[in-house]
PDB file of N, CA and C in Angstrom:
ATOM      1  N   UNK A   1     -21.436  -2.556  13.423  1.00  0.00           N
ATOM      2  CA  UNK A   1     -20.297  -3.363  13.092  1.00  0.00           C
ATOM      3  C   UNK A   1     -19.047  -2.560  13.459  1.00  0.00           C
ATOM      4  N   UNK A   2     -18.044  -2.896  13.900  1.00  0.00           N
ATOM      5  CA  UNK A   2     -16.937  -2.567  14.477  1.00  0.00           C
ATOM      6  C   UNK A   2     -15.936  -3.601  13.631  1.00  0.00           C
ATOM      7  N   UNK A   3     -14.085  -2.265  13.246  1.00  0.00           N
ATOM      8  CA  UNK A   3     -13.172  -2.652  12.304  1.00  0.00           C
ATOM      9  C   UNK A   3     -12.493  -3.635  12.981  1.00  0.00           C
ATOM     10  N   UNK A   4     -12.084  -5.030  12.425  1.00  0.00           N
ATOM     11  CA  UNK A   4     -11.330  -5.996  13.210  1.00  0.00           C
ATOM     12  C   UNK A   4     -10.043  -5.859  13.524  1.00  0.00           C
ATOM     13  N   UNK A   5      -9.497  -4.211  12.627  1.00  0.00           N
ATOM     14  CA  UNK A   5      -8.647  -3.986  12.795  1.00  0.00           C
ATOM     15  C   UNK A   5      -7.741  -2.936  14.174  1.00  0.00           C
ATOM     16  N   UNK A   6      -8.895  -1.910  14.128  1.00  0.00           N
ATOM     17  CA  UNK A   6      -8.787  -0.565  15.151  1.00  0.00           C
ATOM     18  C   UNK A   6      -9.674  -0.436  15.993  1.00  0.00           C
ATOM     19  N   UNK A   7     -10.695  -1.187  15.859  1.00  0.00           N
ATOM     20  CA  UNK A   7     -11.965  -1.041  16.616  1.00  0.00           C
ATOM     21  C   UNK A   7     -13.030   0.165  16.010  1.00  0.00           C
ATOM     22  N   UNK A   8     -12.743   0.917  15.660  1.00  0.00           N
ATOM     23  CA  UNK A   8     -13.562   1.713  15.061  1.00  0.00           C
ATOM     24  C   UNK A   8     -14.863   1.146  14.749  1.00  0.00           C
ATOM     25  N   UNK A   9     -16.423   2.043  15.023  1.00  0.00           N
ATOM     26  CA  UNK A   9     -17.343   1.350  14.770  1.00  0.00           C
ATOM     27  C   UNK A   9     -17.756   2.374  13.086  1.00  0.00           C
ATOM     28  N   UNK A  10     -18.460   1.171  12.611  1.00  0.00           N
ATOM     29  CA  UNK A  10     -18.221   1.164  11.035  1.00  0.00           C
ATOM     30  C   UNK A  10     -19.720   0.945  11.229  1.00  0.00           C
ATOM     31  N   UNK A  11     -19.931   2.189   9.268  1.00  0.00           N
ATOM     32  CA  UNK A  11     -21.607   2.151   9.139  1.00  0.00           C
ATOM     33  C   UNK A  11     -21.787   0.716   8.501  1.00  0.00           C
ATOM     34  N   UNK A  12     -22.934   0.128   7.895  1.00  0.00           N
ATOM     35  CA  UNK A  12     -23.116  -0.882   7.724  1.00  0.00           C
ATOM     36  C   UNK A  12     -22.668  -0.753   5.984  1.00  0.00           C
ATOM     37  N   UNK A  13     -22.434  -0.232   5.185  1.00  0.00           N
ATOM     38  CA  UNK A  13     -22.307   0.226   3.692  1.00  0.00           C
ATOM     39  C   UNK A  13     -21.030   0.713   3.513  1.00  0.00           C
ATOM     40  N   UNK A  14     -20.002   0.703   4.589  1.00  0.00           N
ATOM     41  CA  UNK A  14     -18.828   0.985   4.486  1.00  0.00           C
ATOM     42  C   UNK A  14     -18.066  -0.588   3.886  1.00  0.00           C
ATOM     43  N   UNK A  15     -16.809   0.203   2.548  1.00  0.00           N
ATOM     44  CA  UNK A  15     -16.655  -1.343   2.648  1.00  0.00           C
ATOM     45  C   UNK A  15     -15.074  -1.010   2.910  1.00  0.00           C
ATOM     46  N   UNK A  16     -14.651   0.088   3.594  1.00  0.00           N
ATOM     47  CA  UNK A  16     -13.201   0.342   4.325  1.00  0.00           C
ATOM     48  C   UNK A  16     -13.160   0.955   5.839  1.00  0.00           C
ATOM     49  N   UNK A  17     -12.363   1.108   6.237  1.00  0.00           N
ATOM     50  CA  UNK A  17     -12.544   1.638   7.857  1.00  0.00           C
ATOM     51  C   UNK A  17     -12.169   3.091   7.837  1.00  0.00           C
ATOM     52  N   UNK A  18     -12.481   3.694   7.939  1.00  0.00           N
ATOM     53  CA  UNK A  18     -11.955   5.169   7.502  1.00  0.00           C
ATOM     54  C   UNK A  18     -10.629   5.544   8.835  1.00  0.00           C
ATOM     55  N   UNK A  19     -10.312   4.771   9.405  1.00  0.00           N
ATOM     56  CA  UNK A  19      -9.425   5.034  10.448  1.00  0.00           C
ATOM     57  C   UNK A  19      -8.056   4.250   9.808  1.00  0.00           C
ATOM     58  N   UNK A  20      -8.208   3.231   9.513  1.00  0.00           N
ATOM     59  CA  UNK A  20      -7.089   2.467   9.163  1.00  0.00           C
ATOM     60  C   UNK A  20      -6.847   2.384   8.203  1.00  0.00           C
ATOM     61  N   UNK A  21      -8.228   1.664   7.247  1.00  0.00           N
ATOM     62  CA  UNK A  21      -8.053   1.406   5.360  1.00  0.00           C
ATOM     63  C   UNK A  21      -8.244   0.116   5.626  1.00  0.00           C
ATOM     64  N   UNK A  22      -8.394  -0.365   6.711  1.00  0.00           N
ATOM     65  CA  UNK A  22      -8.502  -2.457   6.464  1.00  0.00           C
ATOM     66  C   UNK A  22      -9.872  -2.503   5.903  1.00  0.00           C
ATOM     67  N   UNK A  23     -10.073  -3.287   4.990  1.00  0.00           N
ATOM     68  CA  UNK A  23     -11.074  -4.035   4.182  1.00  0.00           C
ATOM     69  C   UNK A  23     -12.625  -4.334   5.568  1.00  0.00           C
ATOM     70  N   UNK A  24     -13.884  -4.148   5.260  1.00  0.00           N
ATOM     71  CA  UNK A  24     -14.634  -4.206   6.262  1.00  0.00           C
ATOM     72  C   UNK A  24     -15.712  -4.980   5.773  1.00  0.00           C
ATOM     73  N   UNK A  25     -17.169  -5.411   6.688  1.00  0.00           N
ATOM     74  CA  UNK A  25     -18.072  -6.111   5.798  1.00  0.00           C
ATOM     75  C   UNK A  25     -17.742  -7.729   6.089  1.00  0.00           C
ATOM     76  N   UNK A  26     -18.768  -8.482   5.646  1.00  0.00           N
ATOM     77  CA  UNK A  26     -18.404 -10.228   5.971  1.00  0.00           C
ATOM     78  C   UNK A  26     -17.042 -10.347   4.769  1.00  0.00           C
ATOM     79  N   UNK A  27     -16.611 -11.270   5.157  1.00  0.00           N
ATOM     80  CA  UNK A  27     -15.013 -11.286   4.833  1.00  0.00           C
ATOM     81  C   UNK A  27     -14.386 -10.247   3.923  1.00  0.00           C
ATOM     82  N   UNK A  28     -14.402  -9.838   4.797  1.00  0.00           N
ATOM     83  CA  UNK A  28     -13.057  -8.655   5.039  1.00  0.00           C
ATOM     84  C   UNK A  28     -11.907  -8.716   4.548  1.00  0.00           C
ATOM     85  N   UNK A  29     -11.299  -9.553   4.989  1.00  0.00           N
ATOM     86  CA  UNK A  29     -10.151  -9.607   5.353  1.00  0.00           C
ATOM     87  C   UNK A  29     -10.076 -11.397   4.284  1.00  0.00           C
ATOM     88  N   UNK A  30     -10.405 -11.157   3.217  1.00  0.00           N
ATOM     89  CA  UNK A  30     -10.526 -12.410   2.418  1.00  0.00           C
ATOM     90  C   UNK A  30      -9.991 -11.740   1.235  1.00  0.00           C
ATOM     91  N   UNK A  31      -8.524 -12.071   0.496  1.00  0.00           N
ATOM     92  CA  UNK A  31      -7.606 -11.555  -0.315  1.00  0.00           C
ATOM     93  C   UNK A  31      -8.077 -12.035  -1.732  1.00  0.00           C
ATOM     94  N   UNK A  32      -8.748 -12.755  -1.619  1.00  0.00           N
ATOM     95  CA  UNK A  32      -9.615 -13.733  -3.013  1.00  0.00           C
ATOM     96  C   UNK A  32     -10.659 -13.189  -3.486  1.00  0.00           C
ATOM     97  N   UNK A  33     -11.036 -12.139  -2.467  1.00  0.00           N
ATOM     98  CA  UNK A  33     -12.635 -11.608  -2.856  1.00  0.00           C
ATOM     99  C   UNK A  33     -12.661 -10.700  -4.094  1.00  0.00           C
ATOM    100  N   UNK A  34     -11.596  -9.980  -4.684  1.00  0.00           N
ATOM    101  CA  UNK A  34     -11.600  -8.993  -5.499  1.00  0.00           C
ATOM    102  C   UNK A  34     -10.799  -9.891  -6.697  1.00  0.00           C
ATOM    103  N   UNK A  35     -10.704 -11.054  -6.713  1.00  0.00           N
ATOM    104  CA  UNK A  35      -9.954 -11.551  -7.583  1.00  0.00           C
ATOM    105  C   UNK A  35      -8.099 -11.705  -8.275  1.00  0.00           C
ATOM    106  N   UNK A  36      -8.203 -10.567  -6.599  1.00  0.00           N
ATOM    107  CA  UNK A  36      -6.445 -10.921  -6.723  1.00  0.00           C
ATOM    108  C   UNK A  36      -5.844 -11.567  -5.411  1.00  0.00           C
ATOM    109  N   UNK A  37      -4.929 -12.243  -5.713  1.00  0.00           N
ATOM    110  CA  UNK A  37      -4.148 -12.882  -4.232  1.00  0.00           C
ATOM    111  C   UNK A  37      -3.677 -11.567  -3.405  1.00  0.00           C
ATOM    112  N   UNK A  38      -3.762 -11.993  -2.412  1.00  0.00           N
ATOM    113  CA  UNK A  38      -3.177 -10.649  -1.368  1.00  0.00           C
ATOM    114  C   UNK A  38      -1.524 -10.329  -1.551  1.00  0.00           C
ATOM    115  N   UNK A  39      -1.093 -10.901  -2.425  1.00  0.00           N
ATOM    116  CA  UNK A  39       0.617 -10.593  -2.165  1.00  0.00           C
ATOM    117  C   UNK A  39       0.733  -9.955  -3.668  1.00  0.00           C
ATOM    118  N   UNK A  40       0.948  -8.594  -3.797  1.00  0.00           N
ATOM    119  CA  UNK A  40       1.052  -8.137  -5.008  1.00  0.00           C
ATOM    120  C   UNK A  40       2.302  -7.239  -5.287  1.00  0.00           C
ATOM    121  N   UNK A  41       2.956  -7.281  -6.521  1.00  0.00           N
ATOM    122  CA  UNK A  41       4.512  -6.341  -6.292  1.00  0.00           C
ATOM    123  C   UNK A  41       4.321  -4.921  -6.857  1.00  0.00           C
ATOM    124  N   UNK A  42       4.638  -4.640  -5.575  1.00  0.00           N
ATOM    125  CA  UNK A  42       4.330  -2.928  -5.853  1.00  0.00           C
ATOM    126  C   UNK A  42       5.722  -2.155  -5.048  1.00  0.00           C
ATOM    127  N   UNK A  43       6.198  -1.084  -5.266  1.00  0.00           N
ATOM    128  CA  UNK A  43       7.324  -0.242  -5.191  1.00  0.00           C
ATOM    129  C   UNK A  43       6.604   0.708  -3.684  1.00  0.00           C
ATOM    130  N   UNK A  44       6.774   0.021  -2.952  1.00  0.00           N
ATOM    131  CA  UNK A  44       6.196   0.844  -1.444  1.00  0.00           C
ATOM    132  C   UNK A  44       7.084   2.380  -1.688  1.00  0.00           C
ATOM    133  N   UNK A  45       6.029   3.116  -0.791  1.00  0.00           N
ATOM    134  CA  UNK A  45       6.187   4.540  -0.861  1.00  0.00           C
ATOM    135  C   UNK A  45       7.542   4.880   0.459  1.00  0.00           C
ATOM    136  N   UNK A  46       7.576   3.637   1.247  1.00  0.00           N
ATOM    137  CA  UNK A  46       8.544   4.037   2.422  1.00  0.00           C
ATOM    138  C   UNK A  46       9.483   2.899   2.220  1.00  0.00           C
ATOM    139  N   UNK A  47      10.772   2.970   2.569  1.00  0.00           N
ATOM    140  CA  UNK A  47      11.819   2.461   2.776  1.00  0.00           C
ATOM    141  C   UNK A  47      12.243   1.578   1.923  1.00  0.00           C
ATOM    142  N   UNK A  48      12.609   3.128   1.138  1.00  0.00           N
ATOM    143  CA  UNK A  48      13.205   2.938  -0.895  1.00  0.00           C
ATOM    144  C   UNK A  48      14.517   3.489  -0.390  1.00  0.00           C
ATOM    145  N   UNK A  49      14.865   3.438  -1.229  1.00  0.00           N
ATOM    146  CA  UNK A  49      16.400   3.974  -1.250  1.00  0.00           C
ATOM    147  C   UNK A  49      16.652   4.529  -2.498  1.00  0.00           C
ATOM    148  N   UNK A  50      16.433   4.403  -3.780  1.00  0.00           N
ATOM    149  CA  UNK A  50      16.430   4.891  -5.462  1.00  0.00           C
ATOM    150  C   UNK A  50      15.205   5.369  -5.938  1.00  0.00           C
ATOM    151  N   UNK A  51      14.021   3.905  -5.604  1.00  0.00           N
ATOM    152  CA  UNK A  51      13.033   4.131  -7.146  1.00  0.00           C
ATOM    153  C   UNK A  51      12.059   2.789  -5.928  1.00  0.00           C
ATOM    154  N   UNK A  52      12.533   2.303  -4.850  1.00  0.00           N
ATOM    155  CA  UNK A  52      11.678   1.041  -4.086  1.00  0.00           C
ATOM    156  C   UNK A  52      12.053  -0.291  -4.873  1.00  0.00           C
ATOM    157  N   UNK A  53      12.490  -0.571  -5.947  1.00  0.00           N
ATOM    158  CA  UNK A  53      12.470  -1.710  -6.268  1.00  0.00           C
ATOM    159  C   UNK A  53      13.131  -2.921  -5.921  1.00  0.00           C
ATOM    160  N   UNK A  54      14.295  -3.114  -5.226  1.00  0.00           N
ATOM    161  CA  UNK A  54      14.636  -3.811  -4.168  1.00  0.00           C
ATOM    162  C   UNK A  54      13.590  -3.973  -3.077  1.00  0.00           C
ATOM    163  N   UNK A  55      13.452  -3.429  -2.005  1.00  0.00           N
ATOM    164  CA  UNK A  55      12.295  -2.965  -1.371  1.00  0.00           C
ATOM    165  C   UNK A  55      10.978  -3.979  -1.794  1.00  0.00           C
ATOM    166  N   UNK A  56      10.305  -3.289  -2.836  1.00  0.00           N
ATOM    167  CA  UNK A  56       9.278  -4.266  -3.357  1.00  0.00           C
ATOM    168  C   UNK A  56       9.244  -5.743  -4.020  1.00  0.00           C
ATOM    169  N   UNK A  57      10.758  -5.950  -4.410  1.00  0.00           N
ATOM    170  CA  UNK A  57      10.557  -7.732  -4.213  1.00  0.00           C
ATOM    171  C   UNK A  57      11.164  -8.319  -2.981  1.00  0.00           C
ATOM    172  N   UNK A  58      11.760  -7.644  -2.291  1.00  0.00           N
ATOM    173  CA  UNK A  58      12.027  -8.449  -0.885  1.00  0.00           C
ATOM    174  C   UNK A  58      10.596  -8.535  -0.025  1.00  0.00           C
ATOM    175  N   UNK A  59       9.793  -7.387  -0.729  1.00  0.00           N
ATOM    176  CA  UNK A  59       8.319  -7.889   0.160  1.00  0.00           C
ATOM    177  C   UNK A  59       7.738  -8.671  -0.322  1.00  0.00           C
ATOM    178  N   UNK A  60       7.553  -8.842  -1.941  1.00  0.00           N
ATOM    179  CA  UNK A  60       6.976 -10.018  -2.507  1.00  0.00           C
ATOM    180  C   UNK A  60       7.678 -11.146  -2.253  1.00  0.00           C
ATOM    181  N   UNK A  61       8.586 -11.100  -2.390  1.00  0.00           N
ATOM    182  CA  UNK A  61       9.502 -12.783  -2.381  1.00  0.00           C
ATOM    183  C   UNK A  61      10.017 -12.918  -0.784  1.00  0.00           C
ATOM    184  N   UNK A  62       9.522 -12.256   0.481  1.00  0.00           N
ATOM    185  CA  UNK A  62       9.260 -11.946   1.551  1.00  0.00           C
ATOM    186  C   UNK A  62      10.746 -12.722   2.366  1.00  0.00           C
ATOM    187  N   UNK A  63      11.968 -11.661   1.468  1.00  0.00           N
ATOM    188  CA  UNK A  63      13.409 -12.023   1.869  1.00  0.00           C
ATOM    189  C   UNK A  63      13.870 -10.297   2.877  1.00  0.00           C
ATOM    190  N   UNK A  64      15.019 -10.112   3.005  1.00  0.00           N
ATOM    191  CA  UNK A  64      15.745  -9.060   3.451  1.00  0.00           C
ATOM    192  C   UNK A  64      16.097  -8.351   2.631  1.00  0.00           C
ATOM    193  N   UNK A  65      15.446  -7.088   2.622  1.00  0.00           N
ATOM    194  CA  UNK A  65      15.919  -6.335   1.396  1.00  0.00           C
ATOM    195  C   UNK A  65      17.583  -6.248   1.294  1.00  0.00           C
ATOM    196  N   UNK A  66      18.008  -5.781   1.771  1.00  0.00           N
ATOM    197  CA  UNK A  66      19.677  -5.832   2.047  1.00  0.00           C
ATOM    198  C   UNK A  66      20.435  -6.969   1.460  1.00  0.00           C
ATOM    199  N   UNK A  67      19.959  -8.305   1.048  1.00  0.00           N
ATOM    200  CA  UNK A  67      20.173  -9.562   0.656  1.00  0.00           C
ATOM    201  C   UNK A  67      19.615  -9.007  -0.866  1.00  0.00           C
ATOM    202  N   UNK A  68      18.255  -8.597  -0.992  1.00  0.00           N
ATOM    203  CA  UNK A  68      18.031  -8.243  -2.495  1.00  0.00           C
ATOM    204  C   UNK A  68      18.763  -7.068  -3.118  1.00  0.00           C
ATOM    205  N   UNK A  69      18.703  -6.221  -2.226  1.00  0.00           N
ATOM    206  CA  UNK A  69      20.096  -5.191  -2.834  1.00  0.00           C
ATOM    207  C   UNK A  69      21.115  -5.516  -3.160  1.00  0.00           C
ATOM    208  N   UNK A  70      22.103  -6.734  -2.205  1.00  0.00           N
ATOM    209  CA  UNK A  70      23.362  -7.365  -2.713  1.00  0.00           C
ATOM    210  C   UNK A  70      23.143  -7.843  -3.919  1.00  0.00           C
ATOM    211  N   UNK A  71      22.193  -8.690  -3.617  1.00  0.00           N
ATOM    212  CA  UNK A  71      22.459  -9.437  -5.269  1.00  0.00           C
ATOM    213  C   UNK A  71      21.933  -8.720  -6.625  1.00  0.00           C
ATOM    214  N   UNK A  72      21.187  -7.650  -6.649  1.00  0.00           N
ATOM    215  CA  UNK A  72      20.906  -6.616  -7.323  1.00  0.00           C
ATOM    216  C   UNK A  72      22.470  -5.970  -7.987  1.00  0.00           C
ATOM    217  N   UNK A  73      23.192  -5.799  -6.542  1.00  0.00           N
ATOM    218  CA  UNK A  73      24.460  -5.180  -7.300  1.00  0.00           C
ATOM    219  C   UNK A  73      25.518  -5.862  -7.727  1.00  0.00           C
ATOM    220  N   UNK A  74      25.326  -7.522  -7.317  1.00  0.00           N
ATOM    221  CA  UNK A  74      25.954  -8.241  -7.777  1.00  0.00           C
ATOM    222  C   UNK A  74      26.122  -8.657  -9.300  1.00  0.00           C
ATOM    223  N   UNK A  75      24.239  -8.743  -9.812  1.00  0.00           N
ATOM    224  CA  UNK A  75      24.467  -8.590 -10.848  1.00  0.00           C
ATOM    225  C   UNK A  75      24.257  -7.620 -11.935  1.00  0.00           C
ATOM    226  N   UNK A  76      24.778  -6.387 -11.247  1.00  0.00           N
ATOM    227  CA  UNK A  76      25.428  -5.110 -12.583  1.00  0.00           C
ATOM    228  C   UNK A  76      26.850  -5.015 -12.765  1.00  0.00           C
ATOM    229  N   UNK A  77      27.724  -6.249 -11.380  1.00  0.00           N
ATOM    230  CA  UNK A  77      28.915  -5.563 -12.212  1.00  0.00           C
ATOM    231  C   UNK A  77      29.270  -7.171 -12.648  1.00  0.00           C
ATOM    232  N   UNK A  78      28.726  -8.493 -12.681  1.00  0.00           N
ATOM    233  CA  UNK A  78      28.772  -9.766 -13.582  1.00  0.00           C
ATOM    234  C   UNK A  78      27.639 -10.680 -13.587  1.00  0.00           C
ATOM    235  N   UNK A  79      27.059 -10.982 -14.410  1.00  0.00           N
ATOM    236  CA  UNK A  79      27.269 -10.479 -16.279  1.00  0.00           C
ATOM    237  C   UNK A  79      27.131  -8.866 -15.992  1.00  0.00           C
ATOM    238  N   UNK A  80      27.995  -7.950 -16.901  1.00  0.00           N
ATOM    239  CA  UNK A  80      27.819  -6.984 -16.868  1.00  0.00           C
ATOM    240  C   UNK A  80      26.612  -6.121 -17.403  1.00  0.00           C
ATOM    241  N   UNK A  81      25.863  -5.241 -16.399  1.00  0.00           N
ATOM    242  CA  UNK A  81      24.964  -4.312 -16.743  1.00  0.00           C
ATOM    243  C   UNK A  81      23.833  -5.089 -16.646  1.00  0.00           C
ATOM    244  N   UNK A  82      23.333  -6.146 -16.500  1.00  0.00           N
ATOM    245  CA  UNK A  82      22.293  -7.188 -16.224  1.00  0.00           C
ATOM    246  C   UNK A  82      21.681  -7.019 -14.847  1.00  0.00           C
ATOM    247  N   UNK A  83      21.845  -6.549 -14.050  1.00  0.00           N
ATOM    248  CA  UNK A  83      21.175  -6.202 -12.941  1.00  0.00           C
ATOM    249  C   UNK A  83      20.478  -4.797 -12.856  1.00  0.00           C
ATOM    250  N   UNK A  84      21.555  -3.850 -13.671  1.00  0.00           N
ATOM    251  CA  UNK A  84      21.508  -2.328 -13.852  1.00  0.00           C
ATOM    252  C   UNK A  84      20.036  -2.385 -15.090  1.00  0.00           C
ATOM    253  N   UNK A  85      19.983  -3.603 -16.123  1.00  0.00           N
ATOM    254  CA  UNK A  85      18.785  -2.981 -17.048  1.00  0.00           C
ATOM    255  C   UNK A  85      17.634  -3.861 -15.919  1.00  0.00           C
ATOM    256  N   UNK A  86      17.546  -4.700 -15.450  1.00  0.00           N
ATOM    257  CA  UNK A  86      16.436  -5.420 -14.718  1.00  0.00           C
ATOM    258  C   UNK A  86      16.121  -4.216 -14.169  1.00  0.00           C
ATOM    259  N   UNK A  87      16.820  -3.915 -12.543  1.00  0.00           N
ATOM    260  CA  UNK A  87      16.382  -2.886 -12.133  1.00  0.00           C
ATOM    261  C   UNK A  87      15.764  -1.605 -12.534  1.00  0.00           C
ATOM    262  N   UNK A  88      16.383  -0.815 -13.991  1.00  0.00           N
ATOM    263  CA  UNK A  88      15.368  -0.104 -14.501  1.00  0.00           C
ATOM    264  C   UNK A  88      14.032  -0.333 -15.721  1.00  0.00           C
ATOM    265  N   UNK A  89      14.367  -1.881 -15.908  1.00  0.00           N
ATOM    266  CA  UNK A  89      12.935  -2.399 -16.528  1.00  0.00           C
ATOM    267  C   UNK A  89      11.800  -2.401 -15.209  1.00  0.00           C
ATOM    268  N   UNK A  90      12.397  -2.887 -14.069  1.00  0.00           N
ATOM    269  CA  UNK A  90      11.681  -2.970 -12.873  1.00  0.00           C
ATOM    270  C   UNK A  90      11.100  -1.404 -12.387  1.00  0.00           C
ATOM    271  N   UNK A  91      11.626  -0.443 -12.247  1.00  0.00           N
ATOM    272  CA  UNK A  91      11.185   0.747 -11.953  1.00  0.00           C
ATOM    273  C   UNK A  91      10.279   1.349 -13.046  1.00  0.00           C
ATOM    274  N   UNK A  92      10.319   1.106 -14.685  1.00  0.00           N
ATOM    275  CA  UNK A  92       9.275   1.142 -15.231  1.00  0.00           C
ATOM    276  C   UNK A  92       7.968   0.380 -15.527  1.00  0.00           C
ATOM    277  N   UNK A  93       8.235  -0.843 -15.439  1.00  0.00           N
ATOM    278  CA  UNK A  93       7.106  -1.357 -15.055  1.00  0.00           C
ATOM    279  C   UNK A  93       6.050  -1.686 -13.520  1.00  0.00           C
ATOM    280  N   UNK A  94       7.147  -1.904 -12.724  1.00  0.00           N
ATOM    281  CA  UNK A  94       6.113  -2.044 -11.294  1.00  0.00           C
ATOM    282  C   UNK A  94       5.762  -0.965 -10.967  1.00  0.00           C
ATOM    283  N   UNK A  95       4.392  -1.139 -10.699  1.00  0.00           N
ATOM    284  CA  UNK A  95       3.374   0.349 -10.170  1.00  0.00           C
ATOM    285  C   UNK A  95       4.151   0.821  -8.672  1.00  0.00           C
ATOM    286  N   UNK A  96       3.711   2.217  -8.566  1.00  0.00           N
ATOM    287  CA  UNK A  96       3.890   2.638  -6.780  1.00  0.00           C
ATOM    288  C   UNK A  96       3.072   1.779  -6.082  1.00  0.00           C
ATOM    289  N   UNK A  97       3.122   1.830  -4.989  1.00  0.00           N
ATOM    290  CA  UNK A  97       2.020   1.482  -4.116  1.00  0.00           C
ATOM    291  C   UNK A  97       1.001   2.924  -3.910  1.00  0.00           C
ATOM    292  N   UNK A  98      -0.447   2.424  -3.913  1.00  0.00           N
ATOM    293  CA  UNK A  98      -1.103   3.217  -3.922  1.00  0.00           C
ATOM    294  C   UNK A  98      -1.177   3.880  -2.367  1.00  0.00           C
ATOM    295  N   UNK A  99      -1.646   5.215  -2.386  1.00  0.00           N
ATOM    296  CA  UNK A  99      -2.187   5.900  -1.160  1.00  0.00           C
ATOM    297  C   UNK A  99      -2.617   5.790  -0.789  1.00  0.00           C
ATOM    298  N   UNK A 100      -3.119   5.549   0.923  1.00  0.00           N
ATOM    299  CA  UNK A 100      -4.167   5.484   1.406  1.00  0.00           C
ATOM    300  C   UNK A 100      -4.597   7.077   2.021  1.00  0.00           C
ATOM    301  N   UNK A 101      -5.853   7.482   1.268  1.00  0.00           N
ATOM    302  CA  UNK A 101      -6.210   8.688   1.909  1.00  0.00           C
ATOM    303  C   UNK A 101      -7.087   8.557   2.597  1.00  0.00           C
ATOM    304  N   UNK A 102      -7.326   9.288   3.746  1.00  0.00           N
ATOM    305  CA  UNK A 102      -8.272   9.487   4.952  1.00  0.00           C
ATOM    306  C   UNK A 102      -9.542  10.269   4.048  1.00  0.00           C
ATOM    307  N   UNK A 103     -10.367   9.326   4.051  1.00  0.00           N
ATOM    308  CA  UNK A 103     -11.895  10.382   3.626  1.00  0.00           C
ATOM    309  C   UNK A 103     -11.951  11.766   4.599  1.00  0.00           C
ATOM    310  N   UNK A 104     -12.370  12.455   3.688  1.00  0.00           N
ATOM    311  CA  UNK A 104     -13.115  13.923   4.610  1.00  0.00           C
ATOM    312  C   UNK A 104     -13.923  13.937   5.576  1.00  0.00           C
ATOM    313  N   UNK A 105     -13.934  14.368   6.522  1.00  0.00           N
ATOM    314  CA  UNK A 105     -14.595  14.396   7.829  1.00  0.00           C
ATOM    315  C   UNK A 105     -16.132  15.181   7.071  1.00  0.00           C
ATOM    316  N   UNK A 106     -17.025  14.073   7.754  1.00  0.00           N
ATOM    317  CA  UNK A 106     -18.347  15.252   7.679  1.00  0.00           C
ATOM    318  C   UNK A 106     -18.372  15.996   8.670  1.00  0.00           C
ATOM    319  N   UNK A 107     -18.769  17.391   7.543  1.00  0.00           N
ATOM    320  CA  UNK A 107     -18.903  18.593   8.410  1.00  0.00           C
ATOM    321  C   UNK A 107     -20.147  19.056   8.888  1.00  0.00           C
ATOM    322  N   UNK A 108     -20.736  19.632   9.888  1.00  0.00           N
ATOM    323  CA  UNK A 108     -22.042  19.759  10.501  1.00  0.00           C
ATOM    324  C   UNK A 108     -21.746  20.811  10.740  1.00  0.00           C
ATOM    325  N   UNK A 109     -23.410  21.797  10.910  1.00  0.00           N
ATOM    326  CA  UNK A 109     -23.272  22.934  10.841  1.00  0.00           C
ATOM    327  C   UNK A 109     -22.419  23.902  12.044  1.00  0.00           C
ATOM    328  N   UNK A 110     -22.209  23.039  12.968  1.00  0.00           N
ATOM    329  CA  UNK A 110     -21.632  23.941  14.076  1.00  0.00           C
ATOM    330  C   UNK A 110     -19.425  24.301  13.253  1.00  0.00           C
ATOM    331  N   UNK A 111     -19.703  22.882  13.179  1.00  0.00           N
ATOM    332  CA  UNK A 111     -18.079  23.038  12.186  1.00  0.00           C
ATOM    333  C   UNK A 111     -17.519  23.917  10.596  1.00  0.00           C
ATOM    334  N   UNK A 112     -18.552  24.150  10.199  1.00  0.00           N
ATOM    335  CA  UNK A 112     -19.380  24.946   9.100  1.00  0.00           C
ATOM    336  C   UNK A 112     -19.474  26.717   9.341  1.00  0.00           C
ATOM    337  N   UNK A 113     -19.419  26.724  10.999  1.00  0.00           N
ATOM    338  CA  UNK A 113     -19.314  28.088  11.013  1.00  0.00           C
ATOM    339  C   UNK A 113     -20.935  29.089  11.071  1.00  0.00           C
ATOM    340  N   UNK A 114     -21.748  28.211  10.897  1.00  0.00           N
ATOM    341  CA  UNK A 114     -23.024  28.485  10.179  1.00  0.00           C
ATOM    342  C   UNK A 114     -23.630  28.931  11.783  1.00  0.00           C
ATOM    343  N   UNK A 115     -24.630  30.037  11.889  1.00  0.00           N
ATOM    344  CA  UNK A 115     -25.356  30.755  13.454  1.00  0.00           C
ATOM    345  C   UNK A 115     -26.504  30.425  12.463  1.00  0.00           C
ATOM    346  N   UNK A 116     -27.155  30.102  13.461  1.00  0.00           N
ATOM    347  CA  UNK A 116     -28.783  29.992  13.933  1.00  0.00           C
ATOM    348  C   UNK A 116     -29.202  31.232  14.100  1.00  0.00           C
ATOM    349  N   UNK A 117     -29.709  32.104  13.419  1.00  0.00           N
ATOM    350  CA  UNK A 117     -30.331  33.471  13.472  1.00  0.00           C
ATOM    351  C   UNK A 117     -32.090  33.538  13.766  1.00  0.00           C
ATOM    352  N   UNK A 118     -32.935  33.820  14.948  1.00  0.00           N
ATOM    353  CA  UNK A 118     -34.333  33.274  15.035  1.00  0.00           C
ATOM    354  C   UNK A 118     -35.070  34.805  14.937  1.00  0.00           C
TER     355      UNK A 118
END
């Protein structure tokens, strides 16, 4: 089986691509399968500016962050401070976005360092 994403060929018991992280296996790529919708609000790790939380509802509510920042600062200075407590109710409650880490390479004995002594 090969990733629909990178091409990478994938063992049959893999249920991620170790090259990319896309979902692998008969539907894959099916956002329903784990019981959550695919659009979830999370505080991305790149292109934050404070804490991500602008950022992470312009991806959920799939606007321009720059448009959610305005009106973010629109409303801390009327009604006053009403944008300023959202935003830090928002930075304590919405999770980061999680990491994607690259599994460990298996190592074999030549990479291991290990001689064949006969």
């Amino acid at each position: 089986m090969y990733c629909s994403n990178c091409g990478v060929e994938l063992s049959s018991g893999w249920k991620y691509c170790p090259q990319c992280g896309a979902p692998a296996g008969e539907g894959g790529s099916n956002p329903f399968r784990n019981g959550r919708t695919g659009r979830t609000l999370v505080r991305p790790r790149e292109d934050r500016q404070i804490a991500g939380v602008c950022a992470g509802l312009a991806r959920y509510l799939g606007m321009d962050v720059t448009l959610v920042r305005v009106l973010v600062v629109c409303l801390s200075i009327w009604p006053p401070l009403v944008g300023l407590i959202f935003y830090v109710i928002c930075w304590i409650v919405v999770p980061n976005e999680p990491l994607l880490l690259v599994p460990p390479a298996n190592r074999t004995a030549a990479d291991s360092g290990a001689t064949n002594v006969v």
